[in-house]
C-alpha atoms as a PDB file:
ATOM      1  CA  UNK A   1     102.445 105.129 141.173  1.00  0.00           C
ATOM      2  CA  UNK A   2      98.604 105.579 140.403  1.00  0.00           C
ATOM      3  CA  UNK A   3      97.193 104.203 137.710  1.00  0.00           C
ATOM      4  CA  UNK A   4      96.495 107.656 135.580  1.00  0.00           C
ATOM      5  CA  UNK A   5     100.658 108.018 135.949  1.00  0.00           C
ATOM      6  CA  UNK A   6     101.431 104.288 134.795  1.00  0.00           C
ATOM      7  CA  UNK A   7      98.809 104.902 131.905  1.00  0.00           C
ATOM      8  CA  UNK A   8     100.935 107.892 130.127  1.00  0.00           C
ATOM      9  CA  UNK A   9     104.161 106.471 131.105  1.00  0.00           C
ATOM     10  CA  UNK A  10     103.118 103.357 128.682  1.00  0.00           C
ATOM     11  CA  UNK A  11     104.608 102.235 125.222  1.00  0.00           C
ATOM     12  CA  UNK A  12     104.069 104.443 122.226  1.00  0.00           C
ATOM     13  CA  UNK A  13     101.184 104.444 119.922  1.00  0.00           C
ATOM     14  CA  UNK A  14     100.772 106.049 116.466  1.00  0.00           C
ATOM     15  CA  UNK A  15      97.748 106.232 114.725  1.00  0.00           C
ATOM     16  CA  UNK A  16      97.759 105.450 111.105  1.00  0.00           C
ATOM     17  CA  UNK A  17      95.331 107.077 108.382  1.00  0.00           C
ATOM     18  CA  UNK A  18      94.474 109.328 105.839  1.00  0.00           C
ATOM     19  CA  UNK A  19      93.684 108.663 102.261  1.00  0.00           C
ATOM     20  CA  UNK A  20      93.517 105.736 100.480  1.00  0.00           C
ATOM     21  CA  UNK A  21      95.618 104.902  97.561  1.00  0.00           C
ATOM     22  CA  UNK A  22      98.369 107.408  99.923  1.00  0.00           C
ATOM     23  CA  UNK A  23     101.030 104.443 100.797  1.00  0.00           C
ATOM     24  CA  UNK A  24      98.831 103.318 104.550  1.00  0.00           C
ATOM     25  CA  UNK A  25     100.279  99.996 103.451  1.00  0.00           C
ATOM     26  CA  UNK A  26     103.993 100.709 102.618  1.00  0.00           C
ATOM     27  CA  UNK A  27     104.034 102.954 106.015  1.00  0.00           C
ATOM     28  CA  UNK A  28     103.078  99.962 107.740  1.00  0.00           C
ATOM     29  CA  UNK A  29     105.578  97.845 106.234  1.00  0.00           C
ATOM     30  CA  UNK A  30     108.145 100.306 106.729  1.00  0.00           C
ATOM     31  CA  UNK A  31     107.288 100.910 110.807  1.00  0.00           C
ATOM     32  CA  UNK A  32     107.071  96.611 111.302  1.00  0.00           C
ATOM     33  CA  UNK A  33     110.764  96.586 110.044  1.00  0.00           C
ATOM     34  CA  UNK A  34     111.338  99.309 112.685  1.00  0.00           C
ATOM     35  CA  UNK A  35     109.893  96.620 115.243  1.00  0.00           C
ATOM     36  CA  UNK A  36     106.300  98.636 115.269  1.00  0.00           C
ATOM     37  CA  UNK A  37     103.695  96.100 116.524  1.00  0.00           C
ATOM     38  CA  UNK A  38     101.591  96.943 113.572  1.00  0.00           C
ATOM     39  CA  UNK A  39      97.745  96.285 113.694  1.00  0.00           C
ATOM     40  CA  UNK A  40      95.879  96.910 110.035  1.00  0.00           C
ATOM     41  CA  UNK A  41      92.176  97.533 109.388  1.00  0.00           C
ATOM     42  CA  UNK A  42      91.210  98.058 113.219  1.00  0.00           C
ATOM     43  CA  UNK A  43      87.908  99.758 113.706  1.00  0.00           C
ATOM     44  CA  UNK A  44      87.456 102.491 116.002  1.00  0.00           C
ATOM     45  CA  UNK A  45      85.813 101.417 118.836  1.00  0.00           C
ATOM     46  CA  UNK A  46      88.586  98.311 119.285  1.00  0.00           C
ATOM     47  CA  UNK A  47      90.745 101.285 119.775  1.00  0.00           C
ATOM     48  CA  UNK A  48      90.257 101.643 123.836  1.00  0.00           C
ATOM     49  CA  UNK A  49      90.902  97.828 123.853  1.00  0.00           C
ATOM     50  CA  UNK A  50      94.207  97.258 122.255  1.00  0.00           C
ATOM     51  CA  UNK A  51      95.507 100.189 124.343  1.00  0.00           C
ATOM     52  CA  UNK A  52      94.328  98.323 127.517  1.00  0.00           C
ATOM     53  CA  UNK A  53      96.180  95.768 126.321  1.00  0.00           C
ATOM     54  CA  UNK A  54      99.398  97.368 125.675  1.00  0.00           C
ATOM     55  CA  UNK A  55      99.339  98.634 128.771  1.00  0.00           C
ATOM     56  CA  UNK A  56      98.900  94.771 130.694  1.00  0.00           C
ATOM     57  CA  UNK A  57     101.738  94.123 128.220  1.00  0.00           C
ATOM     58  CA  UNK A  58     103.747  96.761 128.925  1.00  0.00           C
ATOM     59  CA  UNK A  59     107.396  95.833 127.679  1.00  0.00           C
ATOM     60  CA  UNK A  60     105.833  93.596 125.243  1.00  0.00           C
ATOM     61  CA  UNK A  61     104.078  96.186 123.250  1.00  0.00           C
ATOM     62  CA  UNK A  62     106.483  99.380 123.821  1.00  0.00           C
ATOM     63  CA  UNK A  63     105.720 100.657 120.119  1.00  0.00           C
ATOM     64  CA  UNK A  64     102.592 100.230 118.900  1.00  0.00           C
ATOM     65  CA  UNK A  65     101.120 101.265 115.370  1.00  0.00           C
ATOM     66  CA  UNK A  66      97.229 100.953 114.408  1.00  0.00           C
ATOM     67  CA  UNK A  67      96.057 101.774 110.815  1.00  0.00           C
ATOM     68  CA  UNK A  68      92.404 102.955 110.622  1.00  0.00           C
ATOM     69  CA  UNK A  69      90.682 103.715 107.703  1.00  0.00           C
ATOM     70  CA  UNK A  70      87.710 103.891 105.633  1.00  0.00           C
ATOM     71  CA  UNK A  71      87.709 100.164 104.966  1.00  0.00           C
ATOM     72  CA  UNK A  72      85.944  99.798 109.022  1.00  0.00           C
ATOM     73  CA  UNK A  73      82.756 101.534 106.586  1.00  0.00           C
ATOM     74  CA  UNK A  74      80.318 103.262 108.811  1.00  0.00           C
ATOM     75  CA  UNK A  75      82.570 102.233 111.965  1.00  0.00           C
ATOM     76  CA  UNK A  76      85.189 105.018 110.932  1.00  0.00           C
ATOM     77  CA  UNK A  77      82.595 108.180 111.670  1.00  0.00           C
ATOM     78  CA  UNK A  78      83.620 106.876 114.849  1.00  0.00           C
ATOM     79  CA  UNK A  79      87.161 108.306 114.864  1.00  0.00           C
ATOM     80  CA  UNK A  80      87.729 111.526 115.980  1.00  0.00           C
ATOM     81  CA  UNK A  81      85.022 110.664 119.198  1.00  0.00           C
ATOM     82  CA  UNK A  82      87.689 107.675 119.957  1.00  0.00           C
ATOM     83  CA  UNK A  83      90.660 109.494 119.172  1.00  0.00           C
ATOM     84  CA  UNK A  84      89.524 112.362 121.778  1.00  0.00           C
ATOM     85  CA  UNK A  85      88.764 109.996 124.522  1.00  0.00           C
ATOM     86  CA  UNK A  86      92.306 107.832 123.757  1.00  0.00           C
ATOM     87  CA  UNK A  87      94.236 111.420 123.609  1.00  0.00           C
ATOM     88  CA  UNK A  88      92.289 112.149 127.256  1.00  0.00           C
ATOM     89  CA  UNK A  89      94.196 108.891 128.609  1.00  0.00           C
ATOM     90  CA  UNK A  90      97.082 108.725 126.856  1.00  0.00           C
ATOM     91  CA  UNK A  91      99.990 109.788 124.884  1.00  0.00           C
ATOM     92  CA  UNK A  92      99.307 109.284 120.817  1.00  0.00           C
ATOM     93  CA  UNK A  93     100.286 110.658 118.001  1.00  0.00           C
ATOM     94  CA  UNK A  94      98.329 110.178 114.886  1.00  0.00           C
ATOM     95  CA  UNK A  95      99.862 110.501 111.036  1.00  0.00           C
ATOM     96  CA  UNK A  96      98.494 111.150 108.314  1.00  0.00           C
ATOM     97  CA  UNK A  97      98.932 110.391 104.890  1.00  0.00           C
ATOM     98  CA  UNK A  98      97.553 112.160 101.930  1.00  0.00           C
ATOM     99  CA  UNK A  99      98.049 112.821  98.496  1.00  0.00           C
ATOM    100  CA  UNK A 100      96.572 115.079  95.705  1.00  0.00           C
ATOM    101  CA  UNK A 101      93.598 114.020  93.808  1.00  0.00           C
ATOM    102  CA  UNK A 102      95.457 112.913  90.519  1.00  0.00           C
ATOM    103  CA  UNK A 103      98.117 111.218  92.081  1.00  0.00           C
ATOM    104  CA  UNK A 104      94.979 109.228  93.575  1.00  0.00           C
ATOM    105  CA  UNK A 105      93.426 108.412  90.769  1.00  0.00           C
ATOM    106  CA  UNK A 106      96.553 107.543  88.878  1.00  0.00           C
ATOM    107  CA  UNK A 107      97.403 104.998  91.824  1.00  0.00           C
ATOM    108  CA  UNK A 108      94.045 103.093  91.789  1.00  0.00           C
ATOM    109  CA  UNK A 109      93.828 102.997  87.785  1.00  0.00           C
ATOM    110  CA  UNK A 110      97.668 101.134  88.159  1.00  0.00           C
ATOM    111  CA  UNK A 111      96.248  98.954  90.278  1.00  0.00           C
ATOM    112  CA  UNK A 112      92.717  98.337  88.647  1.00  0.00           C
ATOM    113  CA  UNK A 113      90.910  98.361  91.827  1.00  0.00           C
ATOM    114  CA  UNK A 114      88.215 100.499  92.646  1.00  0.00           C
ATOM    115  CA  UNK A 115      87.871 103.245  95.172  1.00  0.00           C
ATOM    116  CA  UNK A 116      86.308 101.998  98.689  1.00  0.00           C
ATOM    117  CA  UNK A 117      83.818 104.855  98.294  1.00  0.00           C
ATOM    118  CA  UNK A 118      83.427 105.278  94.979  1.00  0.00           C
ATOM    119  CA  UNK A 119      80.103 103.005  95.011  1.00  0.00           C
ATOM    120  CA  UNK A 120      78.623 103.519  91.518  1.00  0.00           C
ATOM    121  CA  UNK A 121      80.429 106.492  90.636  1.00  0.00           C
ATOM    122  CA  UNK A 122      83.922 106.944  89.422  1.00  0.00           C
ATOM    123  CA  UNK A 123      87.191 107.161  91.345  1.00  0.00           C
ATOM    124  CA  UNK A 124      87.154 110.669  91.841  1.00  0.00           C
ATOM    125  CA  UNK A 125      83.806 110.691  93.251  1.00  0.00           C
ATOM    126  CA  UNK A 126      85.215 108.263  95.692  1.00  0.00           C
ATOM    127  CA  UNK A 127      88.563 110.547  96.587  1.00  0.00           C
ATOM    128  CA  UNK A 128      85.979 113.339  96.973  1.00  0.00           C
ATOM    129  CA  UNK A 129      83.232 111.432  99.734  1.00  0.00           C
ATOM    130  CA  UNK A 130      86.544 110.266 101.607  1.00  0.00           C
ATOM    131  CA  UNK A 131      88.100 113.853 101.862  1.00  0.00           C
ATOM    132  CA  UNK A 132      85.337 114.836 103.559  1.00  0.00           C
ATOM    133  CA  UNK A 133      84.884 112.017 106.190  1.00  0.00           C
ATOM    134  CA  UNK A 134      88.514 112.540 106.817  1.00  0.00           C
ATOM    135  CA  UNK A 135      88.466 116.489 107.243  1.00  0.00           C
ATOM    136  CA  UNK A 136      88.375 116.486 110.807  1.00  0.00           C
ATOM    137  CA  UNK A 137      90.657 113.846 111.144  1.00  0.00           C
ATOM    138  CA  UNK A 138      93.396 115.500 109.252  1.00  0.00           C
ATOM    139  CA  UNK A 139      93.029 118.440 111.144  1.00  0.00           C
ATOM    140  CA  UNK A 140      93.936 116.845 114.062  1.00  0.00           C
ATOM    141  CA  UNK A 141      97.084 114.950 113.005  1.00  0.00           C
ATOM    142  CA  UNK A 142     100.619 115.444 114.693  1.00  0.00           C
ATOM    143  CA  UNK A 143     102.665 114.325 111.237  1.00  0.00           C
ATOM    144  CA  UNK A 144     101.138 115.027 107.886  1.00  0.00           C
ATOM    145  CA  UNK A 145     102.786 113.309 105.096  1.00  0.00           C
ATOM    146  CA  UNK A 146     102.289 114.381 101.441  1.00  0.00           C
ATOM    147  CA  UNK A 147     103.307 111.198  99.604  1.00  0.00           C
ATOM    148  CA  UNK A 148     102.325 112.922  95.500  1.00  0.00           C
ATOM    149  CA  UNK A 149     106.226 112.807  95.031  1.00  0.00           C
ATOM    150  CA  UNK A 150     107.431 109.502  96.822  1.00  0.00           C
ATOM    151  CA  UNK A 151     107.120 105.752  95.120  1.00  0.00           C
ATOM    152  CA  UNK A 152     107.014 103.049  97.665  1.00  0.00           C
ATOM    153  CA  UNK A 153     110.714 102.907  98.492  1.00  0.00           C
ATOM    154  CA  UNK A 154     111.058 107.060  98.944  1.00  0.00           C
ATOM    155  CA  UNK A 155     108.115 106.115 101.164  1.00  0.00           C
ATOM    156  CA  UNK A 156     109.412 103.505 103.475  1.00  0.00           C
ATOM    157  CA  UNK A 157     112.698 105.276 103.951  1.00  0.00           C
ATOM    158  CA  UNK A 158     110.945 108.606 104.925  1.00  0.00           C
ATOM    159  CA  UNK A 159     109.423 106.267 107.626  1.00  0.00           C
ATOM    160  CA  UNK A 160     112.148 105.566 108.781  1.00  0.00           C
ATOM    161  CA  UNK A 161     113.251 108.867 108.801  1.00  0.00           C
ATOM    162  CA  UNK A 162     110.224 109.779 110.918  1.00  0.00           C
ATOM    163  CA  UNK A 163     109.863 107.149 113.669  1.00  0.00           C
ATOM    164  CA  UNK A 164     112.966 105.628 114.128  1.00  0.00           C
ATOM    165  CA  UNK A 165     114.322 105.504 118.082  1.00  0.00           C
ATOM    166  CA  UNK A 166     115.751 108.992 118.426  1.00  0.00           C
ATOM    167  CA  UNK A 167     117.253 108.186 121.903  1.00  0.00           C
ATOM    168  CA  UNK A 168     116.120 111.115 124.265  1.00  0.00           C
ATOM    169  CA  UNK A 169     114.922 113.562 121.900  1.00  0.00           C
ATOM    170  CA  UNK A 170     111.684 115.183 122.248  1.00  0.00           C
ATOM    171  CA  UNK A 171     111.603 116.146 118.411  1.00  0.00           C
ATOM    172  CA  UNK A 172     113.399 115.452 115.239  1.00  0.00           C
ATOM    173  CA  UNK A 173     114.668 118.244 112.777  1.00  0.00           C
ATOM    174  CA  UNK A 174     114.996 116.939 109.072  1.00  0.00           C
ATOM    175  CA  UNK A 175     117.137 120.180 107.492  1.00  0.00           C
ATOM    176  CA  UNK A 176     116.944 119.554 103.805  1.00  0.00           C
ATOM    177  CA  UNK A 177     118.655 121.204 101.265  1.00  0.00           C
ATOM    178  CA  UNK A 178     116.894 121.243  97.396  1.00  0.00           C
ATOM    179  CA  UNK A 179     116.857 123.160  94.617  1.00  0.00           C
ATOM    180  CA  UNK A 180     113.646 125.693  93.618  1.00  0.00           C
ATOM    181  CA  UNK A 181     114.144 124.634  89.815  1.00  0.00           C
ATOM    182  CA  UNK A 182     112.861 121.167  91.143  1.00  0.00           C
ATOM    183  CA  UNK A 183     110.277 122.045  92.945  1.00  0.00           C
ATOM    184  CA  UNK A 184     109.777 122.753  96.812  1.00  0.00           C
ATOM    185  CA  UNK A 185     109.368 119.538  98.902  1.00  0.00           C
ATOM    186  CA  UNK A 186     105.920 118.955 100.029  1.00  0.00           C
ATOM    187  CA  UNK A 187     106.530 117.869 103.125  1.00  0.00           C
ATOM    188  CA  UNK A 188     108.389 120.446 104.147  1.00  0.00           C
ATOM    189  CA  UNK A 189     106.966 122.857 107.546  1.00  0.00           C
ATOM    190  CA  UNK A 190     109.201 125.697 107.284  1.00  0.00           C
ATOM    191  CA  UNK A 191     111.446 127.145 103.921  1.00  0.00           C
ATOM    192  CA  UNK A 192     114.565 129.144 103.516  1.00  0.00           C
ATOM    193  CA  UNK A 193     115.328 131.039 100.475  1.00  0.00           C
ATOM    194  CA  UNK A 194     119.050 131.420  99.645  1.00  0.00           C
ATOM    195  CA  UNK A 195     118.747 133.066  96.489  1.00  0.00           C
ATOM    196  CA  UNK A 196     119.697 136.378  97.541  1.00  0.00           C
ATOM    197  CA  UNK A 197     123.507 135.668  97.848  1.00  0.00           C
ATOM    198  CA  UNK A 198     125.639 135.475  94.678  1.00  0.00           C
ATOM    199  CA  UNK A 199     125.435 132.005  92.852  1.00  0.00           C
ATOM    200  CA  UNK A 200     128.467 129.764  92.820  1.00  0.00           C
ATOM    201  CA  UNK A 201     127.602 128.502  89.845  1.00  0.00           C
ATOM    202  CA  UNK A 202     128.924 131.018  87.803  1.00  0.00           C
ATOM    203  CA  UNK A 203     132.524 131.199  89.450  1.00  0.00           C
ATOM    204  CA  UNK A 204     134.487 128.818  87.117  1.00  0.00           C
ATOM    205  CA  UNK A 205     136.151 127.149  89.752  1.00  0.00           C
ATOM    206  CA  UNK A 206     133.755 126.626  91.906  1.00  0.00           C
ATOM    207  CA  UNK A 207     131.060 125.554  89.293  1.00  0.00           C
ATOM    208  CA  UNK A 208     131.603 121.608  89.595  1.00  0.00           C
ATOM    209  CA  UNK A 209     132.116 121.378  93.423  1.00  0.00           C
ATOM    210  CA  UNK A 210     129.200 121.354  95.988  1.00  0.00           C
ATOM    211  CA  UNK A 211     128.486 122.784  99.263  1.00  0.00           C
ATOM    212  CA  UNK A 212     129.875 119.931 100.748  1.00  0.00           C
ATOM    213  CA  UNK A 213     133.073 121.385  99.805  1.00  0.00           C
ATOM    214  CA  UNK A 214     135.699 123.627 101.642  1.00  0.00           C
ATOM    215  CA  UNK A 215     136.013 126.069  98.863  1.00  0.00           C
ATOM    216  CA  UNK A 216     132.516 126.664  98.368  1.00  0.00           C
ATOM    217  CA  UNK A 217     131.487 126.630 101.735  1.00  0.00           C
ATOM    218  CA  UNK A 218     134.159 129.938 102.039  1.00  0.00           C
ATOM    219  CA  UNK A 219     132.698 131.259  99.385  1.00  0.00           C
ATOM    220  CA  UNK A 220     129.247 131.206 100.546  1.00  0.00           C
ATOM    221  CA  UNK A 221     129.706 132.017 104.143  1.00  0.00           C
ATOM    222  CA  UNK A 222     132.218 135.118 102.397  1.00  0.00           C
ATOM    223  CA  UNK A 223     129.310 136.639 101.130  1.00  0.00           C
ATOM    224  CA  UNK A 224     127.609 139.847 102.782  1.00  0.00           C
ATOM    225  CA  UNK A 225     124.578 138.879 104.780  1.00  0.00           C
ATOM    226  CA  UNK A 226     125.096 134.887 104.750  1.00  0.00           C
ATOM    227  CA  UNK A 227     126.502 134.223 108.484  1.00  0.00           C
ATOM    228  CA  UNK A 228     124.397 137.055 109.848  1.00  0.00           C
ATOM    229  CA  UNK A 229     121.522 135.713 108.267  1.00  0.00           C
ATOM    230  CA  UNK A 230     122.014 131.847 109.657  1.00  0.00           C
ATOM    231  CA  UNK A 231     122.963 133.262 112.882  1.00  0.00           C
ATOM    232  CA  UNK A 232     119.931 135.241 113.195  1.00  0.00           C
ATOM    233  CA  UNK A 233     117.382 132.046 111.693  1.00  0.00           C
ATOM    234  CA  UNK A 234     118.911 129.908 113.953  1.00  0.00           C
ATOM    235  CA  UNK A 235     118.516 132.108 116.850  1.00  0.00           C
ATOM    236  CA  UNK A 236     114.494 132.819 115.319  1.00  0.00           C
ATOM    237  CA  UNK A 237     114.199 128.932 115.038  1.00  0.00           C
ATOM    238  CA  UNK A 238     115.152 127.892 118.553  1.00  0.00           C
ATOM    239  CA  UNK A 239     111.714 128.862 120.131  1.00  0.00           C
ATOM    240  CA  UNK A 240     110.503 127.379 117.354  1.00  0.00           C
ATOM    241  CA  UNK A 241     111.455 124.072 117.993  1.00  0.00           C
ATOM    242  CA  UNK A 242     111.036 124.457 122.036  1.00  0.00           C
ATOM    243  CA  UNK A 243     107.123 125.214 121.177  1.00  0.00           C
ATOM    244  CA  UNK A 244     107.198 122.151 119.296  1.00  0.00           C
ATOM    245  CA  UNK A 245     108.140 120.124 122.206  1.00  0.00           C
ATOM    246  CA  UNK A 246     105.850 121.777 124.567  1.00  0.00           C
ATOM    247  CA  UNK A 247     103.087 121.039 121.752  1.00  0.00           C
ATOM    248  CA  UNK A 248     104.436 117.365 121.419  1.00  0.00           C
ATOM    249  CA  UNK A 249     105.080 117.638 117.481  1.00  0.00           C
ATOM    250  CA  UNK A 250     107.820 115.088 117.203  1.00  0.00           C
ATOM    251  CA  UNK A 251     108.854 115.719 113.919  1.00  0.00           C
ATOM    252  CA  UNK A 252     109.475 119.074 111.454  1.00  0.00           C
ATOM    253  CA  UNK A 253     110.985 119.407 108.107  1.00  0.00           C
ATOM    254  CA  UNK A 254     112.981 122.654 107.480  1.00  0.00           C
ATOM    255  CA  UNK A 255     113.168 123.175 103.608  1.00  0.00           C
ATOM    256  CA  UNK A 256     116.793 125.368 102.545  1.00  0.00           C
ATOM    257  CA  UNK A 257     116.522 126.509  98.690  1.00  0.00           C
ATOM    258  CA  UNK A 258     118.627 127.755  96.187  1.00  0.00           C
ATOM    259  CA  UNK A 259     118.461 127.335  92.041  1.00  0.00           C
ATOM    260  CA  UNK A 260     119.730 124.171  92.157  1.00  0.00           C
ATOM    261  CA  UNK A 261     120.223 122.836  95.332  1.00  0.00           C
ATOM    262  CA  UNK A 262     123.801 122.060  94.881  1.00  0.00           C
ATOM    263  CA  UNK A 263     125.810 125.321  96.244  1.00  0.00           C
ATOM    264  CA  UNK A 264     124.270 127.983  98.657  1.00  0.00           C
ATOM    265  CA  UNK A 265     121.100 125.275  99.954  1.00  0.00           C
ATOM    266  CA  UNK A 266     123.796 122.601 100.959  1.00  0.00           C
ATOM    267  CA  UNK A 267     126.386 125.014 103.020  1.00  0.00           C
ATOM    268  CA  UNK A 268     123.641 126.537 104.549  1.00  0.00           C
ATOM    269  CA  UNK A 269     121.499 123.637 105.873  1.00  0.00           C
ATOM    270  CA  UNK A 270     125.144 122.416 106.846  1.00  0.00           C
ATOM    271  CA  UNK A 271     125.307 125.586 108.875  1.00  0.00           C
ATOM    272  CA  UNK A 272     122.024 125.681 110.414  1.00  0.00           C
ATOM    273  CA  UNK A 273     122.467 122.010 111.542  1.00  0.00           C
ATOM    274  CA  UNK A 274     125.645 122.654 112.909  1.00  0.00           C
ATOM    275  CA  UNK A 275     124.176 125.608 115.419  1.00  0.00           C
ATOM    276  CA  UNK A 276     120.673 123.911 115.561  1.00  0.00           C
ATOM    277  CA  UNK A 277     122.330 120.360 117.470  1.00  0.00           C
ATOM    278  CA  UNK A 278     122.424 122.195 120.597  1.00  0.00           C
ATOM    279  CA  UNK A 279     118.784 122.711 121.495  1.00  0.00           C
ATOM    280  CA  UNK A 280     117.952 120.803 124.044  1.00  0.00           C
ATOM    281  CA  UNK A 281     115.826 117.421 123.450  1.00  0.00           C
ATOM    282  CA  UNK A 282     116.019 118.160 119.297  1.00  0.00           C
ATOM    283  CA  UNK A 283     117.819 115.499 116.945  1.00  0.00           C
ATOM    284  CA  UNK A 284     118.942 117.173 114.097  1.00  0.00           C
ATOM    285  CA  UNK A 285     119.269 115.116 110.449  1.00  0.00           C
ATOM    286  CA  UNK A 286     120.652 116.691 107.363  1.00  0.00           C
ATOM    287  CA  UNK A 287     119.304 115.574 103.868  1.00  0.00           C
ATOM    288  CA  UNK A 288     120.537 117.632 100.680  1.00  0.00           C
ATOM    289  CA  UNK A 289     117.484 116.318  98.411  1.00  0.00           C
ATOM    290  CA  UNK A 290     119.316 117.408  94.781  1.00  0.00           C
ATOM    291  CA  UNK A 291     122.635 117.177  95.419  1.00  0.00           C
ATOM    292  CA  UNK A 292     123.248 114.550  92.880  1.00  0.00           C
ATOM    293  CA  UNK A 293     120.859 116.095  90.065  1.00  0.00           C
ATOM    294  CA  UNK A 294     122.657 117.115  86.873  1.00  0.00           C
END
């Protein structure tokens, strides 16, 4: 086997970044107690390195996890010039985290610490110099995780979600029902709208059951232009998810909506699943968001 061979068939490593104050730290955490061989703070240029080193320790190391960030200083211009070379050589995948601007500022102000760029301005002005350093970095990311909605534990467990061992899959579907009355989930890389078949809600007897039940389920799937339309997104979504796998995206969220994410959202993410588990190299996870909401 030559070397170039032996190089890509090494461990995994995932690149760690984005903005700070975005939950770098709890990700970290989380991927350790998935048996990630974490490595915080690293600057660039010990990138090439470590990943020399995984690769002498080949079994030892088989997931690796590196967090780089703004912290290395004038080190992290340094990034996307590493990240390019490492990406010539071997198989990464780099997340990032971000976060809007309030949710930020909110953060550090909990915390009373101040910004890492922020210098002798204010926190914002800080938020502001790092968006820029990390444009180009962001726009090169395989997972981008919006963490404005999650505390730390919502964090760590979608994580887990993310980069837990997935057997032989090439790419991992999260189908996720929710309602629109609380909002459409960030993270989410594709939405359905359900909306435009007759709400269970108002049918007495159907009213305090959930998609997750026999008799709503019927009802939904009853209704003109439900199974034609999950037959035909399912069909629309399998190239989809092959050109995700050719483009090594290893994860996806699709986002199914109704009012209140209870009735129509849960049968039909149910549905989609269902027809969805036989692409080849895709593992398919369910997650009804609202279900329990009032």
């Amino acid at each position: 086997m030559s070397d170039d061979v032996s190089r890509r068939e090494s461990g995994e490593v995932l690149i760690v970044t984005g903005m700070s104050g975005a939950g770098r730290s709890t990700a970290a955490n989380a991927l350790e107690d998935l048996d990630w061989y974490v490595v915080d703070n690293l600057p660039p240029q010990m990138l090439k390195p470590l990943l020399d080193l995984t690769e002498i320790a080949a079994d030892a190391l088989p997931k690796v996890a590196v967090v780089v960030d703004v912290r290395g200083r004038d080190l992290f211009s340094e990034l996307p010039v590493a990240l390019q070379q490492l990406r010539d050589r071997r198989k990464l995948r780099l997340l990032f985290l971000d976060a809007s601007d309030d949710v930020l500022v909110r953060r550090f102000e909990a915390v009373r610490r101040p910004h890492p760029l922020q210098a002798e301005g204010t926190i914002i002005d800080g938020i502001r110099r790092e968006r820029e350093r990390l444009a180009a970095v962001r726009e090169s990311a395989d997972v981008i995780l919006d963490t404005s909605g999650y505390n730390i534990h919502q964090l760590a467990t979608r994580i887990v979600d993310l980069f837990s061992d997935e057997g032989s899959a090439r790419h991992t579907l999260t189908i996720m029902s929710f309602g629109f009355k609380y909002g459409l989930p960030p993270d989410a890389d594709m939405a359905a709208d359900m909306r435009f078949l007759p709400n269970p809600f108002w049918n007495d007897e159907l009213k305090s059951l959930t998609g997750e039940d026999e008799a709503v389920r019927d009802f939904v799937l009853d209704q003109e232009g439900a199974v034609e339309f999950i037959d035909a997104y399912a069909a629309a979504l399998r190239p989809v998810l092959e050109g995700y796998q050719r483009e090594n995206k290893r994860h996806s969220v699709l986002a199914v909506g109704c009012t209140g994410g209870k009735h129509r959202s849960v049968v039909t993410a149910r549905e989609l699943a269902e027809r969805l588990a036989h692409v080849p190299g895709v593992a398919v996870r369910i997650k009804h968001r609202d279900l329990g909401r009032e």
